[in-house]
Protein backbone atom coordinates (compact mmCIF):
# COMPACT_ATOMS: atom_id res chain seq x y z
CA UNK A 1 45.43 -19.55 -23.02
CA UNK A 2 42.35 -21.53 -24.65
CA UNK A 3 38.88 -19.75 -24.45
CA UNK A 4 35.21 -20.90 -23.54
CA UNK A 5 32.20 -19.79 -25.09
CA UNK A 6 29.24 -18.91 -22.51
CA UNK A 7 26.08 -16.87 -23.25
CA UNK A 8 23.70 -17.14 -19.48
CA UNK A 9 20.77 -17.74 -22.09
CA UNK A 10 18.30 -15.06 -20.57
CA UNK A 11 14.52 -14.57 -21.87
CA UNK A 12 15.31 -11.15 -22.04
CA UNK A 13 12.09 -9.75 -23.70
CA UNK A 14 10.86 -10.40 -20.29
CA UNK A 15 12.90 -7.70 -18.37
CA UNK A 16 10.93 -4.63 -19.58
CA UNK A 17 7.43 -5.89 -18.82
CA UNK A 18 8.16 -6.45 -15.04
CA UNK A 19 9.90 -3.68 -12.61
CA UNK A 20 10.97 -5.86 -10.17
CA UNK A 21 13.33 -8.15 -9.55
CA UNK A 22 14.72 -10.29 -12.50
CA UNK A 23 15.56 -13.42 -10.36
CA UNK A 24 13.03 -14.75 -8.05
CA UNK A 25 10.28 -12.36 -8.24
CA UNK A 26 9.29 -12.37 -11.71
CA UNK A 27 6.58 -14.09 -12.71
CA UNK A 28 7.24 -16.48 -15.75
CA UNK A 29 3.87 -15.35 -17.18
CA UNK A 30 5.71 -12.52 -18.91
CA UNK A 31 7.51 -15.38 -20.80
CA UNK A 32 6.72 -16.14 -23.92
CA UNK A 33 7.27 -20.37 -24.35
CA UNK A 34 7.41 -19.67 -27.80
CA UNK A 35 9.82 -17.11 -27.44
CA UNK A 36 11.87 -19.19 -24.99
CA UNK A 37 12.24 -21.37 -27.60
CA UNK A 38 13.17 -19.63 -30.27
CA UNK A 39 16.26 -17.62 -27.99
CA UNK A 40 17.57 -21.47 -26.65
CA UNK A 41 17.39 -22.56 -30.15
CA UNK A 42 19.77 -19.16 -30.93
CA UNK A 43 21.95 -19.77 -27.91
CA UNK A 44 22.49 -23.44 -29.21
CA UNK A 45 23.84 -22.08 -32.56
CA UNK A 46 25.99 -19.79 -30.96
CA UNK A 47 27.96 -22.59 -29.09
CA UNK A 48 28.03 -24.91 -32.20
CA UNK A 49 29.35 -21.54 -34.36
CA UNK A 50 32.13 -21.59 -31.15
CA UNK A 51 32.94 -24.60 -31.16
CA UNK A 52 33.42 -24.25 -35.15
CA UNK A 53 35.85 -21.33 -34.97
CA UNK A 54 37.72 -23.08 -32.35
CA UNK A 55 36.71 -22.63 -28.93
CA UNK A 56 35.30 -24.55 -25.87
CA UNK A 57 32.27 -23.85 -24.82
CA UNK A 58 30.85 -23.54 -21.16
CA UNK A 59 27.43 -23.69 -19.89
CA UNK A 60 25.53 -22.74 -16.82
CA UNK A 61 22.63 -23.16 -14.38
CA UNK A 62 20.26 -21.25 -12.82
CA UNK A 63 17.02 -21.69 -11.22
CA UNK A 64 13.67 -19.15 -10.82
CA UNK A 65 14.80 -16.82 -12.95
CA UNK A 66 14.05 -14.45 -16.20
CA UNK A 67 18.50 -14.09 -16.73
CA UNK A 68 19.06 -17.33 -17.21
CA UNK A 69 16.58 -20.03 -18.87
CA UNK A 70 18.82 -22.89 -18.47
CA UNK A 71 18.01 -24.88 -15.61
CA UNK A 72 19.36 -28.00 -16.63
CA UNK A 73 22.94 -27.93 -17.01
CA UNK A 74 23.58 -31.65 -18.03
CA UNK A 75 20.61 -31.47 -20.55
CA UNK A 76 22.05 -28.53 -22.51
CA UNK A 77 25.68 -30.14 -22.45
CA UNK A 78 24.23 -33.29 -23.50
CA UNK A 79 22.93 -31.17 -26.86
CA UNK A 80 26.27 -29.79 -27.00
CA UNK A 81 28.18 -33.18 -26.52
CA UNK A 82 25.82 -34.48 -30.01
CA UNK A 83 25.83 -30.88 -32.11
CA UNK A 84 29.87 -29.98 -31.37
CA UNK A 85 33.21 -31.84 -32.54
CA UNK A 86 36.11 -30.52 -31.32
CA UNK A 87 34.77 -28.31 -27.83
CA UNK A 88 35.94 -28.95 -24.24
CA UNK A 89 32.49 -29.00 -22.81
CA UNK A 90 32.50 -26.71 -19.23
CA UNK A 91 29.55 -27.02 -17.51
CA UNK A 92 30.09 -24.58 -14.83
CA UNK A 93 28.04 -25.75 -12.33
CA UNK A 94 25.72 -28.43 -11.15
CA UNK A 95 24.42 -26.85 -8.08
CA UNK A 96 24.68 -29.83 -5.66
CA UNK A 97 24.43 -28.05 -2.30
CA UNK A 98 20.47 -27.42 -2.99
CA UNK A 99 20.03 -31.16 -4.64
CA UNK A 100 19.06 -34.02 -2.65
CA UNK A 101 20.76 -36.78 -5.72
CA UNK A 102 24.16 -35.96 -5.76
CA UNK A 103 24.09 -39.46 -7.66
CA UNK A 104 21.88 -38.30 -10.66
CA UNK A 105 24.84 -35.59 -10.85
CA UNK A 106 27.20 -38.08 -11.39
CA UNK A 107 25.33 -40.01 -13.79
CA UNK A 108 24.07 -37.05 -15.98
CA UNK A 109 28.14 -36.04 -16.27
CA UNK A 110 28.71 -39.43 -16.95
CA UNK A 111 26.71 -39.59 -19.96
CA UNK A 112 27.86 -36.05 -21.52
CA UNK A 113 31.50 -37.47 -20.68
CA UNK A 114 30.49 -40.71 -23.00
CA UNK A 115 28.20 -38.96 -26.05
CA UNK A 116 31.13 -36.33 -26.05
CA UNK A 117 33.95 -38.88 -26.41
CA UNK A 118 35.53 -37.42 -23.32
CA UNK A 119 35.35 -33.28 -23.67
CA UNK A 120 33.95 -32.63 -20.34
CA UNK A 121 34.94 -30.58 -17.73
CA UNK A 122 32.72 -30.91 -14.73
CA UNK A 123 31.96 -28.04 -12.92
CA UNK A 124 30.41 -28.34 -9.26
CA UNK A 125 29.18 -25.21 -7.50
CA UNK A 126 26.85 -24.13 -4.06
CA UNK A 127 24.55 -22.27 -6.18
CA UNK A 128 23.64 -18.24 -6.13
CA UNK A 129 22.08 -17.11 -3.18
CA UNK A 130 18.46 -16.44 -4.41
CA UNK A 131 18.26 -20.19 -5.40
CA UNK A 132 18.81 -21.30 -1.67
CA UNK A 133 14.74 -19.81 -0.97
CA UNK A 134 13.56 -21.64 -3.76
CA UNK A 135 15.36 -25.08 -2.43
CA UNK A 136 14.65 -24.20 0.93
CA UNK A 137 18.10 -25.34 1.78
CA UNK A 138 19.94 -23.91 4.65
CA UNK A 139 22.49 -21.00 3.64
CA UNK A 140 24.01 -22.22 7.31
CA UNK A 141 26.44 -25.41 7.02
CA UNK A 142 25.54 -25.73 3.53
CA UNK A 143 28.98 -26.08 2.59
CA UNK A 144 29.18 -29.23 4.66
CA UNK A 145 26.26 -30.92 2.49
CA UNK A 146 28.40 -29.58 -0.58
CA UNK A 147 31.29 -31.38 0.10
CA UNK A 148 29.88 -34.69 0.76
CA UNK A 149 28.03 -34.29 -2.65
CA UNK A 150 31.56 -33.68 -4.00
CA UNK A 151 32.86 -36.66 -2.17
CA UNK A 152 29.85 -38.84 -3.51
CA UNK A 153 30.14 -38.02 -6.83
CA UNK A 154 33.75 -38.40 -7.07
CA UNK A 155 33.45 -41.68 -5.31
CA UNK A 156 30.72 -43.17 -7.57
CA UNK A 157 33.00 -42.32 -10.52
CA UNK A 158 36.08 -43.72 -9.54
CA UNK A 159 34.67 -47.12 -7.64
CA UNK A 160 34.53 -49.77 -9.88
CA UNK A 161 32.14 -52.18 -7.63
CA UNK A 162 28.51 -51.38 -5.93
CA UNK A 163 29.07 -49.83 -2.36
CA UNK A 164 26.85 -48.12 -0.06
CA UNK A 165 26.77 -44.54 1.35
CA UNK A 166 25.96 -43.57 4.65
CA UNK A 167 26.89 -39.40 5.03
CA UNK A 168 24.95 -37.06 7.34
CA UNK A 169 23.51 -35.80 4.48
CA UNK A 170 23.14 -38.57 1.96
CA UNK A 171 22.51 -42.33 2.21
CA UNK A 172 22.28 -44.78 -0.63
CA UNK A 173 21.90 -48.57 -0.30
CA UNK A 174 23.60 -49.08 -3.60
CA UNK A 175 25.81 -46.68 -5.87
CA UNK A 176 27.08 -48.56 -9.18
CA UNK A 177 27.60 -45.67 -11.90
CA UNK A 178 26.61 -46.59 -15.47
CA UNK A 179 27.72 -45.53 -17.64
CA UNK A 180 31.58 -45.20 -16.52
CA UNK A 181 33.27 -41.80 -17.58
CA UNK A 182 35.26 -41.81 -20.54
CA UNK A 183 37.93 -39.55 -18.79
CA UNK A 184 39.63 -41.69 -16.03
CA UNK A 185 39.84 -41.20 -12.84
CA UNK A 186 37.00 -38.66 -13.77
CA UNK A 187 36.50 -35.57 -15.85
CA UNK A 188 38.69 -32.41 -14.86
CA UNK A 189 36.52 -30.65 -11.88
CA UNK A 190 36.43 -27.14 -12.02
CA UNK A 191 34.90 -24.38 -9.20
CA UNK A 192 34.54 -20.92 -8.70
CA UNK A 193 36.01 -18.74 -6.99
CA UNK A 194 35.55 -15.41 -6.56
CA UNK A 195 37.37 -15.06 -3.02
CA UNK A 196 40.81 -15.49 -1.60
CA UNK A 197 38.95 -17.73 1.23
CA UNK A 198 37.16 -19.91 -1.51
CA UNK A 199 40.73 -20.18 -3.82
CA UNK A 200 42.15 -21.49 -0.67
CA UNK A 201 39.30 -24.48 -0.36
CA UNK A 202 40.12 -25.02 -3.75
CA UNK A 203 43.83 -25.05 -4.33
CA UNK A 204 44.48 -28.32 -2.14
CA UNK A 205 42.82 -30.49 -4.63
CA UNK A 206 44.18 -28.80 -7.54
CA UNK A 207 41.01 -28.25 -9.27
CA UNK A 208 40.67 -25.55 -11.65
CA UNK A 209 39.30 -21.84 -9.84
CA UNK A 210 37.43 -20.14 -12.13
CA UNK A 211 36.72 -16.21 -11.00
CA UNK A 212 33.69 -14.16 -12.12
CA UNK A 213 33.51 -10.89 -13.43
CA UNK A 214 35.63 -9.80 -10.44
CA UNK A 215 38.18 -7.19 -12.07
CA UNK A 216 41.34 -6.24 -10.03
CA UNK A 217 40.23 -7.72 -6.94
CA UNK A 218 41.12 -11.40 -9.03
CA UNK A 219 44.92 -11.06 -8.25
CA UNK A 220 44.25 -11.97 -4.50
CA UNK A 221 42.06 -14.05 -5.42
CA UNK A 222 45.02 -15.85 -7.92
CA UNK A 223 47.50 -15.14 -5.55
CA UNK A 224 45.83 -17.35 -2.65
CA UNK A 225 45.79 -20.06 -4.96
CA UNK A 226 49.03 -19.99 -6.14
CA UNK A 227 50.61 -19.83 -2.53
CA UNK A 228 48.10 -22.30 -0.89
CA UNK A 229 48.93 -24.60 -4.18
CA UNK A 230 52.48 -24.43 -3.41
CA UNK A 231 52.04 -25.27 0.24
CA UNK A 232 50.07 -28.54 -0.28
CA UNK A 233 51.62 -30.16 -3.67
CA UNK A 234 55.34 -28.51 -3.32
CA UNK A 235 55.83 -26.95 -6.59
CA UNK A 236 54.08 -24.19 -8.73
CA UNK A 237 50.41 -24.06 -10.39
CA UNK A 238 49.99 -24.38 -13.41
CA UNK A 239 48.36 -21.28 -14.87
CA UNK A 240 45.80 -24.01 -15.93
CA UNK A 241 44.28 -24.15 -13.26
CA UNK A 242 42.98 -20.82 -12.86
CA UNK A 243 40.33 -19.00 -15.05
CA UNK A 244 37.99 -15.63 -15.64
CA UNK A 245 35.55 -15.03 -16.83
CA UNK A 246 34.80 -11.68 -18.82
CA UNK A 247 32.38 -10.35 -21.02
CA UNK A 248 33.51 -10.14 -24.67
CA UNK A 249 31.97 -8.05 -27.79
CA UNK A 250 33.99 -7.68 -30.96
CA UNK A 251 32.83 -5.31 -33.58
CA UNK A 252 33.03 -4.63 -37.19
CA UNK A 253 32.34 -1.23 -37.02
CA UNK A 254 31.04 1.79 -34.75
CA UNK A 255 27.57 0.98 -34.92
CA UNK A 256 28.10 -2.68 -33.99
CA UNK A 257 30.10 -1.28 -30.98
CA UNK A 258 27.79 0.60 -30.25
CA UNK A 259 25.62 -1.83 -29.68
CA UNK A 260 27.67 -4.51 -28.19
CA UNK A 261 28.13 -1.97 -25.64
CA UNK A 262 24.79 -1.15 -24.66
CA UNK A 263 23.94 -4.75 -24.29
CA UNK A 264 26.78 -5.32 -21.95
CA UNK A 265 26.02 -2.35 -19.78
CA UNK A 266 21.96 -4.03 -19.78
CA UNK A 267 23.24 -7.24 -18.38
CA UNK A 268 24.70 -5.13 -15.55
CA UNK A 269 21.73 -3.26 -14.94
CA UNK A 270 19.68 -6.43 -14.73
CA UNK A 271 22.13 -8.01 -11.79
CA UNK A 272 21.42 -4.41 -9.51
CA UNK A 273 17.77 -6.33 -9.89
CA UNK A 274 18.13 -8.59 -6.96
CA UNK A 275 16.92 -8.26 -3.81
CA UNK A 276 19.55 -7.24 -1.32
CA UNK A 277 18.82 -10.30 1.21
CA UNK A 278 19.32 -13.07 -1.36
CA UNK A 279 22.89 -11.73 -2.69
CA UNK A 280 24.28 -13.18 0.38
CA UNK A 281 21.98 -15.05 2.91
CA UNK A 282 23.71 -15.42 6.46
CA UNK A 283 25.65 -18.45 6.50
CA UNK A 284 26.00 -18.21 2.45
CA UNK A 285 29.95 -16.80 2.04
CA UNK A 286 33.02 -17.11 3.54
CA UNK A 287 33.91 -14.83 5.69
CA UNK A 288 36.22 -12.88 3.13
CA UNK A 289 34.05 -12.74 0.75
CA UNK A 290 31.51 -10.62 3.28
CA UNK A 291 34.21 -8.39 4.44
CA UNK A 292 35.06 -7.85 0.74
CA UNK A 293 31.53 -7.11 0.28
CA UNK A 294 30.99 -4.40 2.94
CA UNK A 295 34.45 -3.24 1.51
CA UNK A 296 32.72 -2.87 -1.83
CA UNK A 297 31.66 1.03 -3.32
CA UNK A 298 28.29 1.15 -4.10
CA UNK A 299 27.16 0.12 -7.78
CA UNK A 300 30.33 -2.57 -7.58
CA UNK A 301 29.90 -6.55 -7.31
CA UNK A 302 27.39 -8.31 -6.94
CA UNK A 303 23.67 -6.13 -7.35
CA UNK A 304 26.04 -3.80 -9.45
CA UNK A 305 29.19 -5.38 -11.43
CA UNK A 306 31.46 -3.09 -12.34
CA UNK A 307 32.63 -0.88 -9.94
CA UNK A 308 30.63 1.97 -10.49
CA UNK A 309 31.98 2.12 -14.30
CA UNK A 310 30.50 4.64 -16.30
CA UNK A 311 32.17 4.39 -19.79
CA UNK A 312 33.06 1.41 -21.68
CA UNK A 313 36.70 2.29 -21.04
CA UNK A 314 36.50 2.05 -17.44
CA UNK A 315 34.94 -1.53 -18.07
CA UNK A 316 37.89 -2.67 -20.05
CA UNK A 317 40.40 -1.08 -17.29
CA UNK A 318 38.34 -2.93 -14.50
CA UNK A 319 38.62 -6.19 -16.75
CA UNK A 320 34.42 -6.65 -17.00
CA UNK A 321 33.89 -5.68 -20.80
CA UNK A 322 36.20 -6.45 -23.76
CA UNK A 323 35.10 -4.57 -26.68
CA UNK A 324 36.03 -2.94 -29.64
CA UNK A 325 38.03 -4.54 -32.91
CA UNK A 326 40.06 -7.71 -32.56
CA UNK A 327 43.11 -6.26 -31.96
CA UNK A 328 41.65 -4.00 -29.22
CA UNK A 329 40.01 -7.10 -27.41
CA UNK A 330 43.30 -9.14 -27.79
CA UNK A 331 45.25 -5.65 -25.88
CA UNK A 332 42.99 -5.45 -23.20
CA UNK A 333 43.06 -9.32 -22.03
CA UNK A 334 46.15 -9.47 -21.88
CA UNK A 335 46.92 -6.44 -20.25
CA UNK A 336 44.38 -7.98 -17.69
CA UNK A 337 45.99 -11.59 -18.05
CA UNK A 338 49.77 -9.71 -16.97
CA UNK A 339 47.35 -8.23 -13.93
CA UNK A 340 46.04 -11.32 -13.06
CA UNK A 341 49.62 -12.74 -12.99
CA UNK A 342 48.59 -15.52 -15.71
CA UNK A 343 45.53 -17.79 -15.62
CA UNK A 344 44.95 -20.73 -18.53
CA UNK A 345 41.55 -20.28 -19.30
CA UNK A 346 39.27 -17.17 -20.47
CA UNK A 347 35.59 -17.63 -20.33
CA UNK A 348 34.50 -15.45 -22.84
CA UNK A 349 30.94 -14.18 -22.01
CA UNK A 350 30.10 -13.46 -25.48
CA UNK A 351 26.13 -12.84 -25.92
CA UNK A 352 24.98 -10.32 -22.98
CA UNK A 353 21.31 -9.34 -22.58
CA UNK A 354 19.58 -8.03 -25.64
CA UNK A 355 22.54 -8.71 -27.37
CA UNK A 356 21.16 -9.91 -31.38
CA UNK A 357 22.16 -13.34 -33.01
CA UNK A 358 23.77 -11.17 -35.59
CA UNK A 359 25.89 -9.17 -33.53
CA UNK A 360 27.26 -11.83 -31.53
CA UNK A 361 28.22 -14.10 -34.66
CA UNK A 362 29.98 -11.48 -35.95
CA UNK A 363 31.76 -11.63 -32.42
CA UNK A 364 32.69 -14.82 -32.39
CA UNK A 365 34.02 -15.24 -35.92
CA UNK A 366 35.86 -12.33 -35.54
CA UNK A 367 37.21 -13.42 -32.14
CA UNK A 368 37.93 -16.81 -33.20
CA UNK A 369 39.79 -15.62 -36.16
CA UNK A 370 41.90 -12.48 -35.34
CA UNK A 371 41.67 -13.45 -31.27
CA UNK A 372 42.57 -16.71 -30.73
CA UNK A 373 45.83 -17.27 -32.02
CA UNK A 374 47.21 -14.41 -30.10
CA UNK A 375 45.70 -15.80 -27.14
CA UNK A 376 47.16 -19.05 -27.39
CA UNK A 377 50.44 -17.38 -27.45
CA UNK A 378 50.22 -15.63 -23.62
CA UNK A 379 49.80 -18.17 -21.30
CA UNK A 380 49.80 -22.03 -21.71
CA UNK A 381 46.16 -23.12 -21.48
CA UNK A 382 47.15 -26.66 -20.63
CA UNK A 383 49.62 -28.86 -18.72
CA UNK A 384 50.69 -31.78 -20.39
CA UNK A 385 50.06 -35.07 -18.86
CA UNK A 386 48.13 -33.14 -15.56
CA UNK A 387 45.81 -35.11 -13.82
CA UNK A 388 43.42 -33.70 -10.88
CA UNK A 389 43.81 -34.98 -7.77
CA UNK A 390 41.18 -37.70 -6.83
CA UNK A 391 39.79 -36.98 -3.19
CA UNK A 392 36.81 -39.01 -3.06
């Protein structure tokens, strides 16, 4: 098992000065530019320190809102492609289903892919819900646009001579990508999946499904990819091609767990601060994924991860929060890794909320010290010689 980095770089002096919703609704007067600065600058140190001790790194997008100041996903990874050495470089995703230059996608990851020497992996994802009113992209059919994005991107990375495009959602008189990946065919895609229904899109074209924050309910979620892996290629996934994502605080002491804890339990509180109608807009999720929903106890998924937990321990039992001393972290993933049934990749949410500079270096140096080699040992993080299917 290797491990990502990934901090969701919010401006989270912000939350307290607005009651409302966090993504959307709150005005980005009560952000300080200066203060924005100084937290992306801190968020940037953390993935060099990770990338230092030993892990990846992954990176995310989000648009209109106070939890997550990135909103350039190739920009930051393009930092992070000049500032690390060793890092696979996850950017997990471009939102193409709300942008009208699937091209520019391709390009941007083309240029990380080169500055990097290759350490890409390219995530490509619809987008959260909320974002869809800011586009003003239709929830209904989007995944139709989404997969000729996909198909465009692919295809302008793997062609090697100008050709034209004419999709029902995307035309282009002439696509010739420059600069060429590094990583031929293309980088390693990567999507999430937080569904059986979604693991199932993604399993034919053997790209790695990466689930969220999803607890238990990520063995059917596994499970559907394994089977529907099987089906279409004839043998067995690799368990490289699945990965979760998990919030992680190592501590030094009481106090600092103290801490890490609270943090974690503030990043929860500030997803319940979404309006119900943009969690899932009609037409948003597959089918599964609403029934799973409306299966859902209050204060559990999405508008309140964690299944109603009310201790720490129940978060490290529902496989949301690792905490506590190395050794403790290292017992509880893979206790959830053997529940999972094996995945390749952790994604190691390690900065949460309010969470200080200083607490989370101590997090990662203590993770990437006492954690990592134990990790490596549970499941194999990487195939060798595996090469994603090319379905442009």
């Amino acid at each position: 098992m290797d491990v990502y980095f990934f901090s969701e770089q919010s401006h989270y002096p912000a939350w307290g000065k607005f009651d409302g919703m966090l993504r959307g609704d709150i005005p980005n007067k009560h952000g300080d530019p200066t203060v924005s600065g100084k937290l992306l600058n801190e968020y940037l140190d953390m993935y060099q320190l990770a990338d230092q001790v030993g892990m990846n790194v992954m990176v995310n997008e989000h648009h209109i809102a106070s939890t997550c100041m990135n909103n350039s996903i190739t920009l930051t990874l393009a930092v992070l492609a000049r500032i690390t050495k060793n890092a696979r470089l996850l950017g997990l995703g471009s939102i193409i289903t709300n942008r009208p230059d699937p091209i520019r996608v391709a390009e941007e990851y083309s240029i990380v892919d080169a500055i990097s020497g290759g350490r890409l992996d390219m995530g490509l994802v619809k987008g959260a819900g909320w974002e869809l009113y800011a586009s003003n992209a239709n929830p209904s059919g989007g995944m139709d646009r989404f997969w000729e994005a996909h198909d465009l991107i692919l295809a302008a990375m793997t062609r090697h001579e100008p050709f034209s495009w004419e999709g029902e959602h995307f035309d282009y008189r002439c696509v010739n990508l420059w600069p060429r990946p590094v990583q031929q065919d293309h980088p390693p895609v990567w999507f999430t999946g937080n569904s059986p229904g979604s693991a199932k899109l993604t399993a034919p074209k053997g790209y790695v499904n990466a689930a969220f924050l999803t607890g238990p309910a990520v063995r059917q979620t596994f499970d559907a990819y394994r089977e529907t892996y099987e089906e279409c290629h004839g043998h067995k996934a690799h368990p490289d091609r699945l990965a979760y994502l998990g919030m992680v605080a190592c501590s030094r002491d009481k106090a600092q767990t103290e801490r890490n804890i609270e943090a974690a339990f503030a990043y929860l509180a500030s997803v319940a601060r979404m309006r119900p109608a943009h969690v899932n807009p009609p037409g948003y999720s597959h089918y599964q994924a609403i029934t799973s929903m409306m299966q859902t106890p209050p204060g559990a998924g999405p508008g309140g991860m964690g299944g109603g937990a009310t201790s720490a321990d129940d978060l490290a039992k529902a496989g949301i929060l690792f905490w506590g001393e190395p050794e403790r972290v290292v017992d509880q993933i893979a206790a959830f890794n053997e529940l999972a049934g094996g995945f390749g990749h952790f994604l190691n949410m390690g900065q949460n909320a309010h969470q200080p500079y200083e607490d989370v270096r101590d997090s990662i140096e203590l993770f990437g010290e006492f954690c990592l080699p134990e990790l490596a040992k549970l499941t194999p993080a990487r195939e060798p010689a595996a090469k994603e299917s090319v379905n442009a």
